[in-house]
N, C-alpha and C. Protein backbone atom coordinates (compact mmCIF):
# COMPACT_ATOMS: atom_id res chain seq x y z
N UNK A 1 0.83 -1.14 0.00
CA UNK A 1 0.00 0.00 0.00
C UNK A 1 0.89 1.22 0.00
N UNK A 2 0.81 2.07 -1.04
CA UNK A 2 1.59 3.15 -1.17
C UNK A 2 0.82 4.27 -0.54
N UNK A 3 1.65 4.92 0.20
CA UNK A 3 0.87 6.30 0.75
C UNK A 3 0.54 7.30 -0.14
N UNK A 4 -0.29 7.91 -0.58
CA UNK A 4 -1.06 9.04 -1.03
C UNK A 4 -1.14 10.22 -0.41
N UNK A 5 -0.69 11.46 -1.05
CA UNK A 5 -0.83 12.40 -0.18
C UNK A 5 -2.87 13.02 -0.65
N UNK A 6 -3.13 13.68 0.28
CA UNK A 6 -4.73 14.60 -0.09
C UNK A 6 -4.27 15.68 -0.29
N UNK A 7 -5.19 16.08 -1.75
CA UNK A 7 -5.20 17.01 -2.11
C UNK A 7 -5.41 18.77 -1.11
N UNK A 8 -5.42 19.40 -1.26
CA UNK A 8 -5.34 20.61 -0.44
C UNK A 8 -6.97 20.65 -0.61
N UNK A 9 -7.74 21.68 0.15
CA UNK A 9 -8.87 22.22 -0.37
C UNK A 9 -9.12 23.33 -0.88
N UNK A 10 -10.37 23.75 -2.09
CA UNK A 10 -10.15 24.21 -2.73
C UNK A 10 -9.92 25.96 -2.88
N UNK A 11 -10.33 26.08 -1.30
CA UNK A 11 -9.82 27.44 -1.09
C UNK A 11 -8.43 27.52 -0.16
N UNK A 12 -7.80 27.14 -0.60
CA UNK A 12 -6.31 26.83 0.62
C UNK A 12 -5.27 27.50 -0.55
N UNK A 13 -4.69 28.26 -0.28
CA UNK A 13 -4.64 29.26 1.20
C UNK A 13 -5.74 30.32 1.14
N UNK A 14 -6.50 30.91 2.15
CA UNK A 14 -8.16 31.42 1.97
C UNK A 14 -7.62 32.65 1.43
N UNK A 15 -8.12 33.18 0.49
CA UNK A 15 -8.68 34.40 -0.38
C UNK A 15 -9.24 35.31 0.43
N UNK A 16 -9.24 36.67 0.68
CA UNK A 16 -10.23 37.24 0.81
C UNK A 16 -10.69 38.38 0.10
N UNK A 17 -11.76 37.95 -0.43
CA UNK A 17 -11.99 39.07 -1.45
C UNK A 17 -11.84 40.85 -1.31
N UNK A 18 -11.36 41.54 -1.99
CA UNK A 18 -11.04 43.21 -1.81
C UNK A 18 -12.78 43.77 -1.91
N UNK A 19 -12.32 44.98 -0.96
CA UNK A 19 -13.64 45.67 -0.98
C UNK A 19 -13.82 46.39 -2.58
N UNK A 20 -14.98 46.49 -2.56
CA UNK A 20 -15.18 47.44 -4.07
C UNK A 20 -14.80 48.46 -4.02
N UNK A 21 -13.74 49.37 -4.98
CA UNK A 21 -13.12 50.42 -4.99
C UNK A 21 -14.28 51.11 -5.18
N UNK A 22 -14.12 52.46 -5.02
CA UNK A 22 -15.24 53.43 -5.55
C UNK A 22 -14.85 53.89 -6.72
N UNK A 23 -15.63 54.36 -7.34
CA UNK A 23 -15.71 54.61 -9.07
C UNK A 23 -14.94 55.82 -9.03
N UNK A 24 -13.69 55.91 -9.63
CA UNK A 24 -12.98 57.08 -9.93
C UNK A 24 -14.32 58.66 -10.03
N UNK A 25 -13.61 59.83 -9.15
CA UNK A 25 -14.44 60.73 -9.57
C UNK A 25 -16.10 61.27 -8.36
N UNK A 26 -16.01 59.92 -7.91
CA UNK A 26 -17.43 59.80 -7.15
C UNK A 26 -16.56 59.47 -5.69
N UNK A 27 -17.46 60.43 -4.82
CA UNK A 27 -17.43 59.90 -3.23
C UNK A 27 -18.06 59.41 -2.68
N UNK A 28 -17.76 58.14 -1.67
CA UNK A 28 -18.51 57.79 -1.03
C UNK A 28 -19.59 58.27 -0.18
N UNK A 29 -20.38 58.02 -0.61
CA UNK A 29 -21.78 59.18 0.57
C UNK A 29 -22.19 58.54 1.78
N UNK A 30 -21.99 59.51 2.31
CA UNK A 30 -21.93 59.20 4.06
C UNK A 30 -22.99 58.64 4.82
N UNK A 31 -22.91 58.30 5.75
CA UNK A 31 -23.85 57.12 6.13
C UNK A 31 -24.80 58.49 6.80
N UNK A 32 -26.38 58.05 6.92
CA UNK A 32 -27.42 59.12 7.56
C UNK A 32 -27.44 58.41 8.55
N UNK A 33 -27.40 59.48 10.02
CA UNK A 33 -27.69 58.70 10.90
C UNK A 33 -28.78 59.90 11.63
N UNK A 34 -29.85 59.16 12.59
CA UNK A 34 -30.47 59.66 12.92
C UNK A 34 -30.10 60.94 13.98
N UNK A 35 -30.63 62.03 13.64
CA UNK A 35 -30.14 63.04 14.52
C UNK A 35 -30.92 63.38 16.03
N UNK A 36 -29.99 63.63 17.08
CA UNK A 36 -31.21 63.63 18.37
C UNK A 36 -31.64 65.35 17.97
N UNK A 37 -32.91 65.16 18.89
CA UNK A 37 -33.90 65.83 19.16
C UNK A 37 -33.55 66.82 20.50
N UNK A 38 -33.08 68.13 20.07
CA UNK A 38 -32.87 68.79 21.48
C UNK A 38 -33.99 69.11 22.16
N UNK A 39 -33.79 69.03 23.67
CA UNK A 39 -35.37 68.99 24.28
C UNK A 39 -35.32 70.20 25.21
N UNK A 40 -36.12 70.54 25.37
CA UNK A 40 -36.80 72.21 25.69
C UNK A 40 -37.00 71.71 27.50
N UNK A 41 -37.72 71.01 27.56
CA UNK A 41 -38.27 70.26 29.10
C UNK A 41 -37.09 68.87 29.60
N UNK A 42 -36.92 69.02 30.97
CA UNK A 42 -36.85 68.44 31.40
C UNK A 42 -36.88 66.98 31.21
N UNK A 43 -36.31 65.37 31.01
CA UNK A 43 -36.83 64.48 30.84
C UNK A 43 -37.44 64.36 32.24
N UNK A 44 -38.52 63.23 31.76
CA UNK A 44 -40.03 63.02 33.20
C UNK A 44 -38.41 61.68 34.36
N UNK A 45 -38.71 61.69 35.31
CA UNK A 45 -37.61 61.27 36.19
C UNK A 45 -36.24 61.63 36.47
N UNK A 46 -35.85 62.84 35.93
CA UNK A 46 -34.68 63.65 35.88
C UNK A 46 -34.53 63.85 37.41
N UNK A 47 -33.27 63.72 38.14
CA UNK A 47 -32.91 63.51 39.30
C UNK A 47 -31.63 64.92 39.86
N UNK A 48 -31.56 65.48 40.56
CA UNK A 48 -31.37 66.19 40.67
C UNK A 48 -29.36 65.92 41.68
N UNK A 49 -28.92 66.09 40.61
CA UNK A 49 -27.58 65.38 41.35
C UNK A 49 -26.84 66.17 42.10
N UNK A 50 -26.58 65.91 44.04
CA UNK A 50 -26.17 66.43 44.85
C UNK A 50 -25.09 66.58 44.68
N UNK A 51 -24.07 65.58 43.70
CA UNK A 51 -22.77 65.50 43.54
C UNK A 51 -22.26 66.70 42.95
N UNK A 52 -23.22 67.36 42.21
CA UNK A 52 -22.45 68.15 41.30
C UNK A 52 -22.78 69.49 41.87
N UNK A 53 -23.40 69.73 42.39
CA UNK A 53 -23.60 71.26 43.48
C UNK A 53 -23.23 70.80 45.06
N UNK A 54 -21.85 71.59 45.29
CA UNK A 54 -21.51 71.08 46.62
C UNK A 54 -22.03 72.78 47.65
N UNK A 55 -21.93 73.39 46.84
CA UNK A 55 -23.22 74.52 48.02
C UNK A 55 -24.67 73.84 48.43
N UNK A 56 -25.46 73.34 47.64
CA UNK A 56 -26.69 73.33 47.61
C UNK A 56 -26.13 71.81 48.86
N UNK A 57 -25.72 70.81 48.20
CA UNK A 57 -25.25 69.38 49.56
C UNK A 57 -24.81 70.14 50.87
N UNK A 58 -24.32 70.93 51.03
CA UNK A 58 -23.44 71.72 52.56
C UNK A 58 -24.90 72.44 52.94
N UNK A 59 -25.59 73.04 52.36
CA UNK A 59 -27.15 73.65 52.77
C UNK A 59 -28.32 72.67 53.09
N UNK A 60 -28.15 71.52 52.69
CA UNK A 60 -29.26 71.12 52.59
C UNK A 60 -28.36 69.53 54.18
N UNK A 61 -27.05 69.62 54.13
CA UNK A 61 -26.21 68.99 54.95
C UNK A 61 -26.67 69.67 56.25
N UNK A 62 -26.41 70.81 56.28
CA UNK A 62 -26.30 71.87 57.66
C UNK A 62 -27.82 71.63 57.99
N UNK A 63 -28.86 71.88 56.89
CA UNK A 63 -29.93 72.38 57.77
C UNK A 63 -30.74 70.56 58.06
N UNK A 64 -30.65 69.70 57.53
CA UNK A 64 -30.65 68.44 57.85
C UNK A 64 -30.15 68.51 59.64
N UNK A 65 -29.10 68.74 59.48
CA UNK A 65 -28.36 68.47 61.14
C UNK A 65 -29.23 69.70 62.02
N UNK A 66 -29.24 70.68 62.04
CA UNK A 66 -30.22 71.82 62.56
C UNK A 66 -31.53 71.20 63.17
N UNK A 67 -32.33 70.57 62.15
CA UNK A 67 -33.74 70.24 61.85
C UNK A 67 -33.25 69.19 63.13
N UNK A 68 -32.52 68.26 62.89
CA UNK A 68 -32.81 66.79 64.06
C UNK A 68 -32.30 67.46 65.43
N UNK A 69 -31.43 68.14 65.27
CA UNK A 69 -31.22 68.88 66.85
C UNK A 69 -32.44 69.34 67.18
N UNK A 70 -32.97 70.17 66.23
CA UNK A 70 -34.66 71.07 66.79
C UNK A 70 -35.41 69.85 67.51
N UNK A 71 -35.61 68.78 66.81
CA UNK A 71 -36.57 68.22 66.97
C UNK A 71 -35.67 66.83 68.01
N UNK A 72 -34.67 66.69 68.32
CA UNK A 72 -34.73 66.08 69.44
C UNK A 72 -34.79 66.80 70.89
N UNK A 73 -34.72 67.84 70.85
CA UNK A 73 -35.20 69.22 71.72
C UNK A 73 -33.49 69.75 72.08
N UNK A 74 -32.50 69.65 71.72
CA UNK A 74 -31.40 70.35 71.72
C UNK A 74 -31.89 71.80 71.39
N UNK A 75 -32.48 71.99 70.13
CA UNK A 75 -32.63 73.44 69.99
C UNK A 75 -33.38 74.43 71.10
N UNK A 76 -34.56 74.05 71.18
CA UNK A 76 -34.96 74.44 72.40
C UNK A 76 -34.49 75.02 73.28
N UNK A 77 -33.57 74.05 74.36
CA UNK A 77 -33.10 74.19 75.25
C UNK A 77 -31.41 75.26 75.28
N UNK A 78 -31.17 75.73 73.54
CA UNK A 78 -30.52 76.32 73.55
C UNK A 78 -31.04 77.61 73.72
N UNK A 79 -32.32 77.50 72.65
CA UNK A 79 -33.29 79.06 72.59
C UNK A 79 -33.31 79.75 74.24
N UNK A 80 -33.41 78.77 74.97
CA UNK A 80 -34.15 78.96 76.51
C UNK A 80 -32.63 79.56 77.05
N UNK A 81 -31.42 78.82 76.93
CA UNK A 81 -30.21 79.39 77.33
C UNK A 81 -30.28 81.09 77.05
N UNK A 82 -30.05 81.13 75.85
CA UNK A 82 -29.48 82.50 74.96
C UNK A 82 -30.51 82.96 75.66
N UNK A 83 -32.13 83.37 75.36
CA UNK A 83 -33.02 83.87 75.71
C UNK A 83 -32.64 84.60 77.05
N UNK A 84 -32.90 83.38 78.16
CA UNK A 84 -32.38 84.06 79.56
C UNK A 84 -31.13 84.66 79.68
N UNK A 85 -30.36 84.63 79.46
CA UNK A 85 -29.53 85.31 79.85
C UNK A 85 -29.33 86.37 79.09
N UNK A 86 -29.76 86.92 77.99
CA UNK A 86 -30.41 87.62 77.14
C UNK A 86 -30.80 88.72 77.98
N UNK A 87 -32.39 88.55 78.30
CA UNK A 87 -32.93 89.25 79.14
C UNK A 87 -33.07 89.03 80.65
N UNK A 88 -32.19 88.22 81.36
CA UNK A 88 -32.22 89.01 82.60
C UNK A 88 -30.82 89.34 83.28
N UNK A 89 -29.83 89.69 82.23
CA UNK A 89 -28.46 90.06 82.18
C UNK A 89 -28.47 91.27 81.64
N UNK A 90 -27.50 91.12 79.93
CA UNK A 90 -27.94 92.43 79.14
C UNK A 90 -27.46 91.34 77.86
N UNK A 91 -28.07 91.87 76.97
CA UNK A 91 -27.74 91.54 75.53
C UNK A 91 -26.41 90.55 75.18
N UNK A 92 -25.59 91.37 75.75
CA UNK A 92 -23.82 90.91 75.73
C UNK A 92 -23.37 89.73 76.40
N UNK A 93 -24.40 89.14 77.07
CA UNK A 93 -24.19 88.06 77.84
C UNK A 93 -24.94 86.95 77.09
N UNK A 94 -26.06 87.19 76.40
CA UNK A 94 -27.21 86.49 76.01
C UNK A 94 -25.78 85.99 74.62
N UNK A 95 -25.30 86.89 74.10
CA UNK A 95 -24.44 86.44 72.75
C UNK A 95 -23.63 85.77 72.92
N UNK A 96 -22.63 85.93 74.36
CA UNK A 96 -21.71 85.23 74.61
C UNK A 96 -21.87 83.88 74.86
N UNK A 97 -23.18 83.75 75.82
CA UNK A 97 -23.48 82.61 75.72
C UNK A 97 -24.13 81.43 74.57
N UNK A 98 -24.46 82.09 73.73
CA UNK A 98 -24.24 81.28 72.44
C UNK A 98 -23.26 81.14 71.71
N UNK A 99 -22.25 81.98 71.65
CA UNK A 99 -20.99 81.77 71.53
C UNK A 99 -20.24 80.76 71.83
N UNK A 100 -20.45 80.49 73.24
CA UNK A 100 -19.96 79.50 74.02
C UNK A 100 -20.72 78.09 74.18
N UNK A 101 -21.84 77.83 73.44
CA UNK A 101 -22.47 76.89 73.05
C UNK A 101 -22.10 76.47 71.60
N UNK A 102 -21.67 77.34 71.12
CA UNK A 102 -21.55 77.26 69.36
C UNK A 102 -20.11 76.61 69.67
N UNK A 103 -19.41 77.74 70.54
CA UNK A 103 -18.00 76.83 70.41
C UNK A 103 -17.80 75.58 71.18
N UNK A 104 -18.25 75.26 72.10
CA UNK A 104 -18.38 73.81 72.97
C UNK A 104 -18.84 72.40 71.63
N UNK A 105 -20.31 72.88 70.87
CA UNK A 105 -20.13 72.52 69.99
C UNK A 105 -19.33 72.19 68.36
N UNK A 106 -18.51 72.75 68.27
CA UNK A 106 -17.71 73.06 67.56
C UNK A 106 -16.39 72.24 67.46
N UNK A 107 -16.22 72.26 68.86
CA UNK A 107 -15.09 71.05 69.72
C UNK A 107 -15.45 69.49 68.80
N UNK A 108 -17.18 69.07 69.51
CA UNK A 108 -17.45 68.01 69.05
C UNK A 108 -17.37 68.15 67.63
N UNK A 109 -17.96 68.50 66.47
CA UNK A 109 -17.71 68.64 65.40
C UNK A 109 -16.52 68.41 65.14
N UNK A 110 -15.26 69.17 65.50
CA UNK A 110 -13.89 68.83 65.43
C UNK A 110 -13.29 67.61 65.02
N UNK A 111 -13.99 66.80 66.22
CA UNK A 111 -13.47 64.97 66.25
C UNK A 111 -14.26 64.76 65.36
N UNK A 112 -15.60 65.05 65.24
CA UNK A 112 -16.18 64.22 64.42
C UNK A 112 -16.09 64.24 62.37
N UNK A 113 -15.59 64.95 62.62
CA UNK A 113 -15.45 65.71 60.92
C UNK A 113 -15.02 64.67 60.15
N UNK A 114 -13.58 63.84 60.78
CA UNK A 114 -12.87 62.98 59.44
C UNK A 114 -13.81 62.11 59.25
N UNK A 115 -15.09 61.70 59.85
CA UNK A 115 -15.78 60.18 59.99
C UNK A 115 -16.59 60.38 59.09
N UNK A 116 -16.98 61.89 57.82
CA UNK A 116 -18.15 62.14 57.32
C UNK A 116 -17.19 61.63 55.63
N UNK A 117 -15.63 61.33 55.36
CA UNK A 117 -15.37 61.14 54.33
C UNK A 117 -16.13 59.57 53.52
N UNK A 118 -16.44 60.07 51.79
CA UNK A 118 -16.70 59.08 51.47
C UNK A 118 -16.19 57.88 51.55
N UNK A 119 -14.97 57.15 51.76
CA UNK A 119 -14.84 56.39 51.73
C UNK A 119 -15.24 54.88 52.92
N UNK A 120 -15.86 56.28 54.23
CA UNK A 120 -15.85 55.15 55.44
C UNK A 120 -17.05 54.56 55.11
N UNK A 121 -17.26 53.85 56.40
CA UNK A 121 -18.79 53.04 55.57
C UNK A 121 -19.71 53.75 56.51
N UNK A 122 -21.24 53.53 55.95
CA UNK A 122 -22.26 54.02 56.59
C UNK A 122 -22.62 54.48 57.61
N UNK A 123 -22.18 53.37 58.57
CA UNK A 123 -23.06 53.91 60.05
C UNK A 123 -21.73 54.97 60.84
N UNK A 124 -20.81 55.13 60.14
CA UNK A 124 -19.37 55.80 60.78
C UNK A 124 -19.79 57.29 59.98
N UNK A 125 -20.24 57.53 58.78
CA UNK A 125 -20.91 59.04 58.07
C UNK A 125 -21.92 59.09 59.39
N UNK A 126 -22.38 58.38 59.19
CA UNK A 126 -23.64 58.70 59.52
C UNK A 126 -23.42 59.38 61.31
N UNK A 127 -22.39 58.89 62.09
CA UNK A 127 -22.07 59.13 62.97
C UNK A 127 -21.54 60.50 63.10
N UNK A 128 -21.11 60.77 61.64
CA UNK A 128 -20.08 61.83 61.93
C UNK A 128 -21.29 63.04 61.29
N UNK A 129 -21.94 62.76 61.05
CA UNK A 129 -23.49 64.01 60.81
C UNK A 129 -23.68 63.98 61.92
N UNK A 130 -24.08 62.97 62.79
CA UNK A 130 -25.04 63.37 64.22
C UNK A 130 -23.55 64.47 65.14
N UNK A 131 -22.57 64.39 64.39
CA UNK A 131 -21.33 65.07 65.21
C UNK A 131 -21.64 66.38 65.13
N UNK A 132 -22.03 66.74 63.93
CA UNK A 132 -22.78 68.21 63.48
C UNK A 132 -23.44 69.10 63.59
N UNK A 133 -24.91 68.00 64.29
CA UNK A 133 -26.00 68.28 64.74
C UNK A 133 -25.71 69.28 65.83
N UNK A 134 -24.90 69.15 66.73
CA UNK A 134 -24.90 70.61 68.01
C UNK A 134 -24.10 71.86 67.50
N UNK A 135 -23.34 71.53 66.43
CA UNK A 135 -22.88 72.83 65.94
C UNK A 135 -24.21 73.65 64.83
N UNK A 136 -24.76 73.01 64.12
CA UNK A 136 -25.57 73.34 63.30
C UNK A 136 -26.87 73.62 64.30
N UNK A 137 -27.46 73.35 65.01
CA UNK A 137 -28.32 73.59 65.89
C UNK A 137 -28.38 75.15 66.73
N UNK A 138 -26.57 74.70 67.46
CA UNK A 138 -26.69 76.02 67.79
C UNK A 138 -26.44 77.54 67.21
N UNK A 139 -25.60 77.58 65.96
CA UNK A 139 -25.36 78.42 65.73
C UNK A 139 -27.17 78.57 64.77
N UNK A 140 -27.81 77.77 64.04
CA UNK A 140 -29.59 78.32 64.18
C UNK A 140 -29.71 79.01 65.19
N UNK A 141 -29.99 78.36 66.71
CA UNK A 141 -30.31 79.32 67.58
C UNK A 141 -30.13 80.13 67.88
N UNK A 142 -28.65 80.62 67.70
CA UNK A 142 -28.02 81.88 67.92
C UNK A 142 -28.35 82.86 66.63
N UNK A 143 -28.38 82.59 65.86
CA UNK A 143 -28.84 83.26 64.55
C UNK A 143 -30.71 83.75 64.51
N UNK A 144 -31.47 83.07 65.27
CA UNK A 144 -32.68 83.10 64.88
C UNK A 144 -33.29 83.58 66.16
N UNK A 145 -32.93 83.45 67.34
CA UNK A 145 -33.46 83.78 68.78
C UNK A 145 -32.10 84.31 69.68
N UNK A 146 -31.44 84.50 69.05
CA UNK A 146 -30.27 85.64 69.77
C UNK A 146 -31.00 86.89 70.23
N UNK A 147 -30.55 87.31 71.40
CA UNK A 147 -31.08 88.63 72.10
C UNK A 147 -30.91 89.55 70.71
N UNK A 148 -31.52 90.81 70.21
CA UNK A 148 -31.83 91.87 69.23
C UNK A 148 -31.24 90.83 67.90
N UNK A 149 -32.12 89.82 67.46
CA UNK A 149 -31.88 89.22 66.41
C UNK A 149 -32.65 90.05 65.59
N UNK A 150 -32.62 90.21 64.26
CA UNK A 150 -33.16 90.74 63.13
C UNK A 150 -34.22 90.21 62.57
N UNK A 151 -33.54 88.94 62.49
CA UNK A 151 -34.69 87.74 61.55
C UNK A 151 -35.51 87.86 61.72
């Protein structure tokens, strides 16, 4: 039995056919593609991203911390501070002593500040807002019920 070699197949080595030149003279015409539609309104679920306005996040940060001091009665009991001593001292005492609430608070804030970076996890932000809450609280109170406040 003599060995035989097999033939190759009949596209070996593979071909690949050339694209069609374009016809001397003529350009290729460009592909149409659909053009968007600039829109006048709002799309409907458009979300309003905190990331990208860091005034409006620090305003809406501060008065967040304000609001839960009010309402766990911290504020209050600051109004009632400043107030009295306000009026049954003189004015200059009523300020100082929010002063000295703003800065006592201020202390805490201090420590608590690095714990609000994105990278920590949740309940450690979240810790470091409630750190806030007596600075943001009191300087409201002092701003809004300070002896000869304006507001």
């Amino acid at each position: 039995m003599s060995a035989t070699s097999v033939p190759p197949p009949p596209n070996y080595p593979p071909t690949v056919p050339a694209a069609p030149a374009a016809p001397a003279g003529r350009r290729a015409a460009p592909r149409r593609t659909r053009k968007a539609i600039p829109r006048r309104t709002p799309r409907r679920g458009a979300t309003l991203h905190i990331d990208q306005h860091p005034r409006l996040r620090a305003v809406l940060y501060n008065a967040a911390a304000a609001g839960a001091g009010w309402w766990c009665g911290l504020g209050p009991w600051m109004f009632q501070g400043i107030t009295h001593y306000g009026q049954a001292h003189d004015v200059q005492r009523g300020v100082w002593v929010g002063a000295g609430l703003a800065l006592v608070s201020l202390a805490v804030e201090a420590r608590t500040h690095a714990w609000r970076r994105p990278d920590r996890p949740v309940l450690t932000r979240a810790a470091g807002w409630a750190g806030r809450i007596p600075l943001a609280t009191a300087l409201t109170a002092l701003a809004l019920y300070g002896p000869d406040a304006t507001l």
